[in-house]
PDB file of N, CA and C in Angstrom:
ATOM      1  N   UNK A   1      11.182  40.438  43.546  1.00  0.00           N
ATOM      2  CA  UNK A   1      10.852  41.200  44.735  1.00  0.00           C
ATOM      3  C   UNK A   1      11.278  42.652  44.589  1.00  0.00           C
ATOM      4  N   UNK A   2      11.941  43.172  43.985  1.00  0.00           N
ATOM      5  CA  UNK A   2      12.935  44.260  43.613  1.00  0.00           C
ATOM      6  C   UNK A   2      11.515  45.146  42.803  1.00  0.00           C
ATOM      7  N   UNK A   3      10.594  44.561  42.146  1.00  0.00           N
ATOM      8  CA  UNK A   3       9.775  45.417  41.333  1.00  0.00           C
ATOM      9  C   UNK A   3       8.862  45.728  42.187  1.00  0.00           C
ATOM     10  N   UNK A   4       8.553  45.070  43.150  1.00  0.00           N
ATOM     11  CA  UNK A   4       7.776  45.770  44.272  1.00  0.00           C
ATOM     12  C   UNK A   4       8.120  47.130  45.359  1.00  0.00           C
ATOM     13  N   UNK A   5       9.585  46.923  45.226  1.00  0.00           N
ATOM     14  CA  UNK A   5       9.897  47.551  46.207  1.00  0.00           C
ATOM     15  C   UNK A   5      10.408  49.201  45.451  1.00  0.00           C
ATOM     16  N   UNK A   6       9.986  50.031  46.906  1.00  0.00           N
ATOM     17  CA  UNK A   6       9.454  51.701  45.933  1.00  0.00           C
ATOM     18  C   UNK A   6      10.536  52.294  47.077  1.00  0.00           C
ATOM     19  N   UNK A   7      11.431  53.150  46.135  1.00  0.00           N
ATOM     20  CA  UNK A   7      12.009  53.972  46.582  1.00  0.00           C
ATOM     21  C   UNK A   7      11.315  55.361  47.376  1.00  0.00           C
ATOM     22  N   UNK A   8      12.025  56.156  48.172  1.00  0.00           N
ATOM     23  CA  UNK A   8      11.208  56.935  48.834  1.00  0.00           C
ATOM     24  C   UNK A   8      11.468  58.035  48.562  1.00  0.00           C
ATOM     25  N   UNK A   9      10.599  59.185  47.941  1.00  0.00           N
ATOM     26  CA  UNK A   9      10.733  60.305  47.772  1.00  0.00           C
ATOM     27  C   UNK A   9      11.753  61.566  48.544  1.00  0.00           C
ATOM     28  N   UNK A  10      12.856  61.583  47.851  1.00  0.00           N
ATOM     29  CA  UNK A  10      13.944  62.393  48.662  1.00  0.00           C
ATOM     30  C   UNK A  10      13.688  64.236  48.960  1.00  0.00           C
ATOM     31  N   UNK A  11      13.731  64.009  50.343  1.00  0.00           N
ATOM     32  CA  UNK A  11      12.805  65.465  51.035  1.00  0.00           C
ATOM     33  C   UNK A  11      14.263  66.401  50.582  1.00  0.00           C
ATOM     34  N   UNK A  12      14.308  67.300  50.586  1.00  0.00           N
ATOM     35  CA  UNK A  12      15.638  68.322  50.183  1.00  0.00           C
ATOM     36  C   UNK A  12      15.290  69.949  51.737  1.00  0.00           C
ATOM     37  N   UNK A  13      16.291  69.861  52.214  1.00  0.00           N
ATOM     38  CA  UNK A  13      16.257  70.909  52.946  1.00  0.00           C
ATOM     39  C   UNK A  13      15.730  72.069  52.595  1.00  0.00           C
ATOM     40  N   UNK A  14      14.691  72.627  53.060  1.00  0.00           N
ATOM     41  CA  UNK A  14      13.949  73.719  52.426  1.00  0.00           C
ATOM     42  C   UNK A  14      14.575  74.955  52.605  1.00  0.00           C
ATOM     43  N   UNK A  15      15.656  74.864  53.677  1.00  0.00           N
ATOM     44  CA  UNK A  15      16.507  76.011  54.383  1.00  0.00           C
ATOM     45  C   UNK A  15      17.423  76.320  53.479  1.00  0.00           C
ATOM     46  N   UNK A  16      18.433  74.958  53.064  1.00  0.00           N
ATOM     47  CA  UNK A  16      19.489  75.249  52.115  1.00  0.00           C
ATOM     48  C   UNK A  16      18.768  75.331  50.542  1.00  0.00           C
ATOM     49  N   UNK A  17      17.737  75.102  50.047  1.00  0.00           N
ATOM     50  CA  UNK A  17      17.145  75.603  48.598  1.00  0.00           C
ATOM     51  C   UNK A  17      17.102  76.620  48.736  1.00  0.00           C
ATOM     52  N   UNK A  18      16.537  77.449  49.525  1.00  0.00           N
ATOM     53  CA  UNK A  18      16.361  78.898  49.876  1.00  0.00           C
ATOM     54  C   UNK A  18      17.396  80.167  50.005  1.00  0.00           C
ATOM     55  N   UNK A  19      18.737  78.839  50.566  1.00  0.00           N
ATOM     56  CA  UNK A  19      19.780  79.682  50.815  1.00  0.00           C
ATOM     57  C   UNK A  19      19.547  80.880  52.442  1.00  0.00           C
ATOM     58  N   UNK A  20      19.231  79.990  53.263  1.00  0.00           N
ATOM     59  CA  UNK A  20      19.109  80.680  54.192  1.00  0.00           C
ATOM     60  C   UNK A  20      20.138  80.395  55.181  1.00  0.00           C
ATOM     61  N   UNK A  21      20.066  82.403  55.788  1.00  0.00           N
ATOM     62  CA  UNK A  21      21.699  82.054  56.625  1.00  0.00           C
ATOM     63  C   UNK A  21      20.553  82.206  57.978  1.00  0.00           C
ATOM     64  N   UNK A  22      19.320  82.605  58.665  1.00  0.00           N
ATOM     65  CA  UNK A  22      19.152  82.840  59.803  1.00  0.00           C
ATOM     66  C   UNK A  22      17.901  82.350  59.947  1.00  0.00           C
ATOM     67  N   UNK A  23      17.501  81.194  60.608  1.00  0.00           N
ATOM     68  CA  UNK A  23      16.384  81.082  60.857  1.00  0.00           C
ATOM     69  C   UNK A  23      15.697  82.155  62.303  1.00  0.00           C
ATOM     70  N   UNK A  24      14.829  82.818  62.239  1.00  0.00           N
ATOM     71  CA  UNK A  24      14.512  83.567  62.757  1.00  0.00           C
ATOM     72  C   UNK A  24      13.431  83.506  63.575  1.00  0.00           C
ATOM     73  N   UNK A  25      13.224  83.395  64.820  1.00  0.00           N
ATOM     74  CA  UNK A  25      12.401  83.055  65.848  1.00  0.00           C
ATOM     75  C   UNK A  25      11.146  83.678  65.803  1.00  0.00           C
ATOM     76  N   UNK A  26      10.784  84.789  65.591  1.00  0.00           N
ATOM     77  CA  UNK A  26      10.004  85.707  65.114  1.00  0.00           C
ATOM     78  C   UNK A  26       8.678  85.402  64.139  1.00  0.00           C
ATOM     79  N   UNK A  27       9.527  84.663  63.154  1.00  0.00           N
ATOM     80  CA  UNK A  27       9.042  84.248  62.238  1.00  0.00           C
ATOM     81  C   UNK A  27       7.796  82.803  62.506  1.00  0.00           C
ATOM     82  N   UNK A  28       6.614  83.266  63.288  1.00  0.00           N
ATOM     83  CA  UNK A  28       6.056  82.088  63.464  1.00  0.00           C
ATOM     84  C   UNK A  28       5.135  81.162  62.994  1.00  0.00           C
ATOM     85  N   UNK A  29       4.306  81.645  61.666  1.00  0.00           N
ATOM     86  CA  UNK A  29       4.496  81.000  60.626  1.00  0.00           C
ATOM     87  C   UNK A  29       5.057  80.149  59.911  1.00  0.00           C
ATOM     88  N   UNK A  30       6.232  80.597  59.915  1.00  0.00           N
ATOM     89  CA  UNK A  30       7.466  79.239  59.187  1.00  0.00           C
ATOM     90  C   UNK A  30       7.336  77.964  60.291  1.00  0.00           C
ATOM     91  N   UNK A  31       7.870  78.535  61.576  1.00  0.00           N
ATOM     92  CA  UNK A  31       7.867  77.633  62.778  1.00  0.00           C
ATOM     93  C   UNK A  31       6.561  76.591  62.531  1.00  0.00           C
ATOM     94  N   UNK A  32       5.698  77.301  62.927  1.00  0.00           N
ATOM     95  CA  UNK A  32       4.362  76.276  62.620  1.00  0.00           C
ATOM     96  C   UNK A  32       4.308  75.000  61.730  1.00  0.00           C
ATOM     97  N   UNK A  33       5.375  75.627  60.688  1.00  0.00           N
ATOM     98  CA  UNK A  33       4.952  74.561  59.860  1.00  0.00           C
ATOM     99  C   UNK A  33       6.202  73.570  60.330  1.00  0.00           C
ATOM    100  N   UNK A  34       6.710  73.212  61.365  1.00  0.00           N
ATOM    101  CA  UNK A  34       7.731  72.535  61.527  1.00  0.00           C
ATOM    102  C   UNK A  34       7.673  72.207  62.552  1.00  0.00           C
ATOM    103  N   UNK A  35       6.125  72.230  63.153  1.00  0.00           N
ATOM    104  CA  UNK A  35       5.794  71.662  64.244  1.00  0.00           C
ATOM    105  C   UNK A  35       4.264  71.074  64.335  1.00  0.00           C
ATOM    106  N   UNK A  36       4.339  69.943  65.543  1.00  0.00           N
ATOM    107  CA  UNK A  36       3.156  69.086  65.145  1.00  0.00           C
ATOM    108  C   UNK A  36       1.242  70.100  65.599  1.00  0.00           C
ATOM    109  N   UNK A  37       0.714  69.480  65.791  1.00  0.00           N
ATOM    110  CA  UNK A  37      -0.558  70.233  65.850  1.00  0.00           C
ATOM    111  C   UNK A  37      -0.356  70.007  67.792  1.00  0.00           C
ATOM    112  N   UNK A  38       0.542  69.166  68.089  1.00  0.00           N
ATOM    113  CA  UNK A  38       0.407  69.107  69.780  1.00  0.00           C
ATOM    114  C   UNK A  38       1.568  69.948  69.776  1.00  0.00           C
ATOM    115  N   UNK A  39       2.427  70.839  69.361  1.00  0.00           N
ATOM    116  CA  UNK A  39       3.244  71.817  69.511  1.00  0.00           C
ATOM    117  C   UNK A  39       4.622  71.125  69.597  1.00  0.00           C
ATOM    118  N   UNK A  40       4.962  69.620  69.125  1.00  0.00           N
ATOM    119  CA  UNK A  40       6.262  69.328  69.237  1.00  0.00           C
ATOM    120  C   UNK A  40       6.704  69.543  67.899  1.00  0.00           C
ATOM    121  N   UNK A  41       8.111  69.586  68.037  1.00  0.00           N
ATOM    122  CA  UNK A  41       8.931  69.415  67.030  1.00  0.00           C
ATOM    123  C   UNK A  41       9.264  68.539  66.352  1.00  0.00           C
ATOM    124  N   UNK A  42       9.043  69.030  64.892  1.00  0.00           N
ATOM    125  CA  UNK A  42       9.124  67.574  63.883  1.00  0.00           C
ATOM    126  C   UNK A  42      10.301  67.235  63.749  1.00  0.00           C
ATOM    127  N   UNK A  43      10.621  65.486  63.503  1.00  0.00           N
ATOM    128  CA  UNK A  43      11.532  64.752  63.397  1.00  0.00           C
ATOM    129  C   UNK A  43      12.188  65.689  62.029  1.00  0.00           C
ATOM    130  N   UNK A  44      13.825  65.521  62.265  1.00  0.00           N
ATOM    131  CA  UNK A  44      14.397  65.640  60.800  1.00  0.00           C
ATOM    132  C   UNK A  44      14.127  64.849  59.500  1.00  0.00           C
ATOM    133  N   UNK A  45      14.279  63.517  60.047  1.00  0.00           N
ATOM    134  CA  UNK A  45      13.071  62.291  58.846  1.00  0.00           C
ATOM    135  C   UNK A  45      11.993  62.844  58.595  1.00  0.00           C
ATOM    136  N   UNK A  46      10.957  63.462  59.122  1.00  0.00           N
ATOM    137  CA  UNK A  46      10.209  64.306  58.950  1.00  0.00           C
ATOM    138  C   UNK A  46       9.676  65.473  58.160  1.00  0.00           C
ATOM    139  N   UNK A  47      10.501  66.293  58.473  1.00  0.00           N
ATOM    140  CA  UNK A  47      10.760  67.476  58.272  1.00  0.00           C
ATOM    141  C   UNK A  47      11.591  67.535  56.884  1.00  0.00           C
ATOM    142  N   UNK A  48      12.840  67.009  56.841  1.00  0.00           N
ATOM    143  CA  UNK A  48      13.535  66.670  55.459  1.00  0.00           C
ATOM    144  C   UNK A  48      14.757  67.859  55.715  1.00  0.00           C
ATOM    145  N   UNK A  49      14.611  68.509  56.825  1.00  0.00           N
ATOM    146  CA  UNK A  49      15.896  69.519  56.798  1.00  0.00           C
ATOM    147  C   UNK A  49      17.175  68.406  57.063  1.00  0.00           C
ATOM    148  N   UNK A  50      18.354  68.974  57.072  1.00  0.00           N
ATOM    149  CA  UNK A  50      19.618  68.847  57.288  1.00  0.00           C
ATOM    150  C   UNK A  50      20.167  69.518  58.412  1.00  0.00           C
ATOM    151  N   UNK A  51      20.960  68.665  59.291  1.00  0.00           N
ATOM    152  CA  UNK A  51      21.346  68.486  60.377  1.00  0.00           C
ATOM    153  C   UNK A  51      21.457  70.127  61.368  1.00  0.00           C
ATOM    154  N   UNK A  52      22.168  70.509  59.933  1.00  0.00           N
ATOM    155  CA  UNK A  52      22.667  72.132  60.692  1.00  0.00           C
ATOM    156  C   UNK A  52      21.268  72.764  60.329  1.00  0.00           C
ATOM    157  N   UNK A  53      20.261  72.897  59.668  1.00  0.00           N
ATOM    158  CA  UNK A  53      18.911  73.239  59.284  1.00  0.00           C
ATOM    159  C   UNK A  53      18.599  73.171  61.006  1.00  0.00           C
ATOM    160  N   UNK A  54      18.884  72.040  61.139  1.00  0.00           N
ATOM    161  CA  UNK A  54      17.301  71.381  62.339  1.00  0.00           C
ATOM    162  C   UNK A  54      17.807  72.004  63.213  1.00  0.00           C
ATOM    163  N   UNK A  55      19.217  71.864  63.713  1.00  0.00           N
ATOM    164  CA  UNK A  55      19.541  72.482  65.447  1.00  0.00           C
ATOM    165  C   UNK A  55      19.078  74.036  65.197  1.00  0.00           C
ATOM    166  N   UNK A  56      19.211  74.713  64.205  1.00  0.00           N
ATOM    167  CA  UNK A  56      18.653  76.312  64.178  1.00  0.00           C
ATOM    168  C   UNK A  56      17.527  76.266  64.477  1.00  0.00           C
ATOM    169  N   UNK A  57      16.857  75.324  63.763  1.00  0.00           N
ATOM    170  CA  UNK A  57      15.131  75.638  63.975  1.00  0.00           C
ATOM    171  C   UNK A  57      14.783  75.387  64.988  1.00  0.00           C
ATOM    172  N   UNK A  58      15.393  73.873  65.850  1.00  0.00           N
ATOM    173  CA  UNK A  58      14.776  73.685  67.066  1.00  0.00           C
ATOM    174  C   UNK A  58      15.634  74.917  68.465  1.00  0.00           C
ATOM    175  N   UNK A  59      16.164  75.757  68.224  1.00  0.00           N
ATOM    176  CA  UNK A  59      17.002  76.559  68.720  1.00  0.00           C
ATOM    177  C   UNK A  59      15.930  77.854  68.526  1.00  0.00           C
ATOM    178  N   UNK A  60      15.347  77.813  67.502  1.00  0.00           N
ATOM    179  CA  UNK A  60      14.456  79.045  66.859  1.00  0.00           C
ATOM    180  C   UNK A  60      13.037  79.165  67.830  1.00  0.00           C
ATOM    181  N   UNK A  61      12.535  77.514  68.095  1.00  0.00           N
ATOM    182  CA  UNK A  61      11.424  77.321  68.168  1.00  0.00           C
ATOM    183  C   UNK A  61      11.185  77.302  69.852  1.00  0.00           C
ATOM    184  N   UNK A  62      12.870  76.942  70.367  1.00  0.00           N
ATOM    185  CA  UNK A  62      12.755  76.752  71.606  1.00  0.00           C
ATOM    186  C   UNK A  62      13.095  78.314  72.306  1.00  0.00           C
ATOM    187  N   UNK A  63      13.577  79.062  71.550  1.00  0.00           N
ATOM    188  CA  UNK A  63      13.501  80.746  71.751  1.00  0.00           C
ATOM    189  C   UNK A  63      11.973  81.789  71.725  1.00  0.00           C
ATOM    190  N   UNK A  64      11.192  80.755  70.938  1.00  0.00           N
ATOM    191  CA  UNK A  64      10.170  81.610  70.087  1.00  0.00           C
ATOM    192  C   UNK A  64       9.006  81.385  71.576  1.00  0.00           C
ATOM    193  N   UNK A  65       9.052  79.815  72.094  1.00  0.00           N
ATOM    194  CA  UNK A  65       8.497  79.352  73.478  1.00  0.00           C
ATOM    195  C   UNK A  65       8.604  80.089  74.567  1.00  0.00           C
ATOM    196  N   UNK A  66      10.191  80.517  74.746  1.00  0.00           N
ATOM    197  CA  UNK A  66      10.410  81.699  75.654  1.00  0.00           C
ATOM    198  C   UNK A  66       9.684  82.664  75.281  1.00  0.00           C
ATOM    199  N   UNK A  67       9.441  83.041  74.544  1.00  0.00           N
ATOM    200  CA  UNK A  67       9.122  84.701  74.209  1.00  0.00           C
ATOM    201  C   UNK A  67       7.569  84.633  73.909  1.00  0.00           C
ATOM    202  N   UNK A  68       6.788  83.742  74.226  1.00  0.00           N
ATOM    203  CA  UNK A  68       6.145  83.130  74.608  1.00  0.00           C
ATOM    204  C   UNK A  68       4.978  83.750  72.798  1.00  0.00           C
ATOM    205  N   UNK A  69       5.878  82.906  71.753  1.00  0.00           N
ATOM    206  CA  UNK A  69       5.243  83.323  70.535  1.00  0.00           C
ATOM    207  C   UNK A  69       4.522  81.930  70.146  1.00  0.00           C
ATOM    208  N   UNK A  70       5.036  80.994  70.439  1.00  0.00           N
ATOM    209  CA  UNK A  70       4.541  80.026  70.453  1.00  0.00           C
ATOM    210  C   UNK A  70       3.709  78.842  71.514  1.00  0.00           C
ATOM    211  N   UNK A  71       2.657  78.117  71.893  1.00  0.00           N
ATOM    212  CA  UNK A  71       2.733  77.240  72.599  1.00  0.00           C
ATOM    213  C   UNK A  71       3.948  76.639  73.193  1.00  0.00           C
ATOM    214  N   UNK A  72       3.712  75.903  74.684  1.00  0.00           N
ATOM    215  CA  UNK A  72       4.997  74.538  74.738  1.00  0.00           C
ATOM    216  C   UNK A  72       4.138  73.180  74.371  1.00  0.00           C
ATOM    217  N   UNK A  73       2.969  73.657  74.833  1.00  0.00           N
ATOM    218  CA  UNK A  73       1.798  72.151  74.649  1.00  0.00           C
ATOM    219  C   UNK A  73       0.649  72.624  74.220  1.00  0.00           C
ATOM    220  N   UNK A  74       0.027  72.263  73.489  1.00  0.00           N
ATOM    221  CA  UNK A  74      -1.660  72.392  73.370  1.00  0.00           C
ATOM    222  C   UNK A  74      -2.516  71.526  74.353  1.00  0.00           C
ATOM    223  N   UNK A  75      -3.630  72.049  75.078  1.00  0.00           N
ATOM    224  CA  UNK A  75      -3.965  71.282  75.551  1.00  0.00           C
ATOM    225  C   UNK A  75      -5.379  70.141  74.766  1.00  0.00           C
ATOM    226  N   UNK A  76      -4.823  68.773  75.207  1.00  0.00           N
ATOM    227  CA  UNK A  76      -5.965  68.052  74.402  1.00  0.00           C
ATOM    228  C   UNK A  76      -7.247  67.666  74.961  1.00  0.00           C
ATOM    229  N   UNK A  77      -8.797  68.097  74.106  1.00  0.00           N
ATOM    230  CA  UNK A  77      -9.922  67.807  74.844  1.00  0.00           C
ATOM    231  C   UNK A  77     -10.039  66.422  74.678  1.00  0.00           C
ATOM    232  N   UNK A  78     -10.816  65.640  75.526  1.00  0.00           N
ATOM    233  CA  UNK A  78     -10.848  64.401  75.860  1.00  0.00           C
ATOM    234  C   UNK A  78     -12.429  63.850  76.435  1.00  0.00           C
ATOM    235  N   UNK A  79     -12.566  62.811  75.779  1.00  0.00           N
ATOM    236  CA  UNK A  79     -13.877  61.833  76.417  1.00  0.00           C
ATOM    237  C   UNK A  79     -13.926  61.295  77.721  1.00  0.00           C
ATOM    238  N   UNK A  80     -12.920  61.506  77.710  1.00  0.00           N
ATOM    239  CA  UNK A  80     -12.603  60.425  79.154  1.00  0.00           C
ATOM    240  C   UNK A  80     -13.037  60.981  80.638  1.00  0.00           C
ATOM    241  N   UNK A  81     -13.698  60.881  81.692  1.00  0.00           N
ATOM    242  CA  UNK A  81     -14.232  61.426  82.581  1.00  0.00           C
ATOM    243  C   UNK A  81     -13.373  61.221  83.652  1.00  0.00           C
ATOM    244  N   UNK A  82     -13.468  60.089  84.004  1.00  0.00           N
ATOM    245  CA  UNK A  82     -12.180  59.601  85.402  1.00  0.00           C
ATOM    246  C   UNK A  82     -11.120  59.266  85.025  1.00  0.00           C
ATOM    247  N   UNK A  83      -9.928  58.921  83.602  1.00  0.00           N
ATOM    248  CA  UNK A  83      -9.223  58.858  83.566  1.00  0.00           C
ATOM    249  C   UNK A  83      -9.227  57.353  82.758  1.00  0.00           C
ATOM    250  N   UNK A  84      -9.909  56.526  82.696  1.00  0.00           N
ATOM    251  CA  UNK A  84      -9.638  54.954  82.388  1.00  0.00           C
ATOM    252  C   UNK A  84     -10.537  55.016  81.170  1.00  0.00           C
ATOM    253  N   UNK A  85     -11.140  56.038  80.506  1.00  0.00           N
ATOM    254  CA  UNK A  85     -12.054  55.738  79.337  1.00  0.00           C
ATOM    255  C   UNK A  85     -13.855  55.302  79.709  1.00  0.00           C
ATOM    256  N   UNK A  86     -13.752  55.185  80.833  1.00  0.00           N
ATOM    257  CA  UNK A  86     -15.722  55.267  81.674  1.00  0.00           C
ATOM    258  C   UNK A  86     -16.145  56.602  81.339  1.00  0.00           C
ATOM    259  N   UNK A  87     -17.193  56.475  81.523  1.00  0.00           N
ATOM    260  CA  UNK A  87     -17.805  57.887  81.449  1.00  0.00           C
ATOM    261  C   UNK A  87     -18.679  57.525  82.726  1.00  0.00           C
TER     262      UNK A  87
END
């Protein structure tokens, strides 16, 4: 059973390879990529940052919202007419 089973590709903090001391709110590009296409924030499992990585970014991203550089939500188009999937 052991030859079946697949180890999982280990994500490495892209913040600490980089050597970064400031994640920067500004920067919304980077942000983007660390957020979903509905404007939430990606899981650290996810994402692959490290602990002190993530609270900056989600600190970055939830600054960048204020300053209104980013979405808080996208809104999603939909089939649905009354609400239950009828048309």
């Amino acid at each position: 059973m052991s030859d079946y089973s697949r180890k999982p590709k280990r994500r490495y903090c892209a913040f600490c390879k980089d050597k970064t001391e400031y994640i920067d709110y500004k920067d919304v590009n980077m942000l983007r990529k660390y957020m979903t296409d509905r404007g939430k924030i990606k899981p650290r499992r996810v994402s692959g940052n490290c602990a002190q990585h993530q609270h900056q970014l989600s600190t970055a991203v939830k600054r960048a919202r204020e300053m209104a550089l980013v979405p808080y939500t996208v809104p999603v188009v939909s089939n649905k007419v009354d609400g239950k999937g009828r048309r």
